[in-house]
C-alpha atoms as a PDB file:
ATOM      1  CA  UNK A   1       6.591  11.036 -16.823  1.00  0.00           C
ATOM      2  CA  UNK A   2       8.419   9.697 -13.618  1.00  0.00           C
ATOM      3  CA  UNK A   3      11.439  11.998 -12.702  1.00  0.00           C
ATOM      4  CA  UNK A   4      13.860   9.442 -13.050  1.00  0.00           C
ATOM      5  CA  UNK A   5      13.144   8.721 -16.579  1.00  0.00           C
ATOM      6  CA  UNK A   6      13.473  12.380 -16.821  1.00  0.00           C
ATOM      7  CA  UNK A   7      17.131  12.376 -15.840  1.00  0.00           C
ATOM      8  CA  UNK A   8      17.788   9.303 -17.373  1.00  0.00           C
ATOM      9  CA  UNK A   9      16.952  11.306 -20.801  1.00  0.00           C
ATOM     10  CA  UNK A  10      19.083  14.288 -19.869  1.00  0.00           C
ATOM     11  CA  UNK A  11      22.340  12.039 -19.641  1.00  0.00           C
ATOM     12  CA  UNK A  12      21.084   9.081 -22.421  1.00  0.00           C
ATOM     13  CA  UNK A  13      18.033  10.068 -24.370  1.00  0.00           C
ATOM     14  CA  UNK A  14      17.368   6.203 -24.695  1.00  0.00           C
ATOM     15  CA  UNK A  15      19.750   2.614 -25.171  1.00  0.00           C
ATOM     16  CA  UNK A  16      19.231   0.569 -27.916  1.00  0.00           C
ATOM     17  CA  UNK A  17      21.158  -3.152 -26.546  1.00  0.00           C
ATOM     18  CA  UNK A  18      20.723  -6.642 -27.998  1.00  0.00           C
ATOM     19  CA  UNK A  19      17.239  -6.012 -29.318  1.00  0.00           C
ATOM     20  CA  UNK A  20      16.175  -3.981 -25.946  1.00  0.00           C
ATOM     21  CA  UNK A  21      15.243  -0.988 -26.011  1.00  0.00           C
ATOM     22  CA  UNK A  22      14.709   2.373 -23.526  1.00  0.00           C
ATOM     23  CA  UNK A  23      12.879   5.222 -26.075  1.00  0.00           C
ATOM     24  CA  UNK A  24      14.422   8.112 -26.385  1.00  0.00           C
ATOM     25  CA  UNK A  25      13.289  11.667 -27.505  1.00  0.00           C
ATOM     26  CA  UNK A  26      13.719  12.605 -30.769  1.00  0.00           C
ATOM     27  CA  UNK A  27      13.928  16.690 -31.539  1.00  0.00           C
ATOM     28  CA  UNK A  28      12.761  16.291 -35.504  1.00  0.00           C
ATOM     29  CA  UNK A  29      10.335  13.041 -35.020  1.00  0.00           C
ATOM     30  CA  UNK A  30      11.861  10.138 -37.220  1.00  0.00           C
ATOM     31  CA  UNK A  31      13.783   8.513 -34.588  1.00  0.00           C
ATOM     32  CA  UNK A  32      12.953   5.011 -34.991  1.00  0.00           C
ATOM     33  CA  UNK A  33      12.490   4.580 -30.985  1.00  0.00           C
ATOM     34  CA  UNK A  34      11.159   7.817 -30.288  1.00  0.00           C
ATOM     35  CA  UNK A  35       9.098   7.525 -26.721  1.00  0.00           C
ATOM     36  CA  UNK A  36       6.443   9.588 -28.183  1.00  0.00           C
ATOM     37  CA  UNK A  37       6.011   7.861 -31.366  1.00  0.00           C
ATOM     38  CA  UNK A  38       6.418   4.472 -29.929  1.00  0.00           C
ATOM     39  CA  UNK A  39       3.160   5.575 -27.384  1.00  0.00           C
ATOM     40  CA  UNK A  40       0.974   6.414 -30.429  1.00  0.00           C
ATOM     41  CA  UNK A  41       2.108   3.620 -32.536  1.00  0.00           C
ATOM     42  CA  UNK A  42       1.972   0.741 -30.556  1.00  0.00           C
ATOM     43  CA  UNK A  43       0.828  -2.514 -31.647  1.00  0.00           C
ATOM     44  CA  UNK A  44      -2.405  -2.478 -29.285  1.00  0.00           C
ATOM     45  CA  UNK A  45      -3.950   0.626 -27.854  1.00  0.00           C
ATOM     46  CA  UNK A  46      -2.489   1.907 -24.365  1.00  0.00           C
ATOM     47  CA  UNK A  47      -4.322   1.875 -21.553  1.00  0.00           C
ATOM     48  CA  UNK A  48      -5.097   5.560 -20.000  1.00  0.00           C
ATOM     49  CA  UNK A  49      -2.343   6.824 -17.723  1.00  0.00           C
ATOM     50  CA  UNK A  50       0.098   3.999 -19.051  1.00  0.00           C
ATOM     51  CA  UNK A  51       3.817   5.234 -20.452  1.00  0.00           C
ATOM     52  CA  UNK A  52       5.803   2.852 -22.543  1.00  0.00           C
ATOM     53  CA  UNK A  53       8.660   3.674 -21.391  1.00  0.00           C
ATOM     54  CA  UNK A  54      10.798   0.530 -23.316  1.00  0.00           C
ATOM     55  CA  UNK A  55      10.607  -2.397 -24.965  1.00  0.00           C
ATOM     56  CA  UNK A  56      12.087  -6.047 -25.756  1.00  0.00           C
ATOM     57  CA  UNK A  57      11.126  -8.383 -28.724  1.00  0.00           C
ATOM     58  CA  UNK A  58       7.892  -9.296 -26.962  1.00  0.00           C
ATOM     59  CA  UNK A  59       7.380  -6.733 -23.665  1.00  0.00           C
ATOM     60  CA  UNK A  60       6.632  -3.159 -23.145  1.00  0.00           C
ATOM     61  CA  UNK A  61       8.264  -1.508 -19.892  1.00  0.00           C
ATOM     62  CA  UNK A  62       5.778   0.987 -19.103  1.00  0.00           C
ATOM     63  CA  UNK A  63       5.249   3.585 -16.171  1.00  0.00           C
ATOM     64  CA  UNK A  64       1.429   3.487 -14.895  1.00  0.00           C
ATOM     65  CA  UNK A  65       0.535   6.974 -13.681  1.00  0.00           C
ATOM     66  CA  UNK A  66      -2.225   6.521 -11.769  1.00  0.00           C
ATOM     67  CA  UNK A  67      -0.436   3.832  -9.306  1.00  0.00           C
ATOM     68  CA  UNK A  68       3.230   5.464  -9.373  1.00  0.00           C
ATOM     69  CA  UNK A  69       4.646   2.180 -10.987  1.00  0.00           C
ATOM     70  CA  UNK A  70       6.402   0.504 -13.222  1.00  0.00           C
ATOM     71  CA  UNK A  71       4.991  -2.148 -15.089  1.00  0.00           C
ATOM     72  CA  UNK A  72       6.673  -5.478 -17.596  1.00  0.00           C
ATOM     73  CA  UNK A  73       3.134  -5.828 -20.060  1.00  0.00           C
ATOM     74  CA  UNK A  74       2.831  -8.201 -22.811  1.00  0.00           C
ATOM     75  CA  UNK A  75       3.262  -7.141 -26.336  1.00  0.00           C
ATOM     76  CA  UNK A  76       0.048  -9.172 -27.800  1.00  0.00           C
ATOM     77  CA  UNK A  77      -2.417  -8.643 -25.130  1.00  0.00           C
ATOM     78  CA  UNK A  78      -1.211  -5.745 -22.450  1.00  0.00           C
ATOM     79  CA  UNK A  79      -1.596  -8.074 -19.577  1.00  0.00           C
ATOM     80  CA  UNK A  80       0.246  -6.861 -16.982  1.00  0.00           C
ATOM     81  CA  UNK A  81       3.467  -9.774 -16.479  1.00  0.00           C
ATOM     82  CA  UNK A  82       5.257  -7.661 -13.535  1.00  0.00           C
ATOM     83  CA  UNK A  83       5.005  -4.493 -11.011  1.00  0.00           C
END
């Protein structure tokens, strides 16, 4: 997990705006945008070393671990839209 997500949970542990959405962590596992449920629940399977991080109606905002970057990826298909 990047270290600026990291700090970003200590002060905000996630925003929920208008339909966007930065997951949060959730310390008894129901919370509806929980980062860690989110990762195993999503609608297609994640690539390896790929963090969803966030999401809007129809993008993920992921972190890609193995190139130290994050990444806008389509909802239906996980094509990569922006680095």
């Amino acid at each position: 997990m990047p270290k600026d997500y990291q700090k970003f949970l200590l002060s905000y542990n996630g925003i929920l705006s208008e339909g966007n959405i930065i997951f949060g962590l959730s310390s008894i596992g129901h919370f509806l945008y929980d980062l860690l449920g989110e990762n195993a629940y999503a609608d297609n399977p994640t690539p390896q070393n790929l963090l969803l991080l966030g999401a809007t109606e129809t993008i993920y905002i992921g972190w890609q671990k193995s190139k130290n970057l994050y990444q806008m990826i389509d909802k239906s298909n996980f094509m990569v839209l922006h680095e």
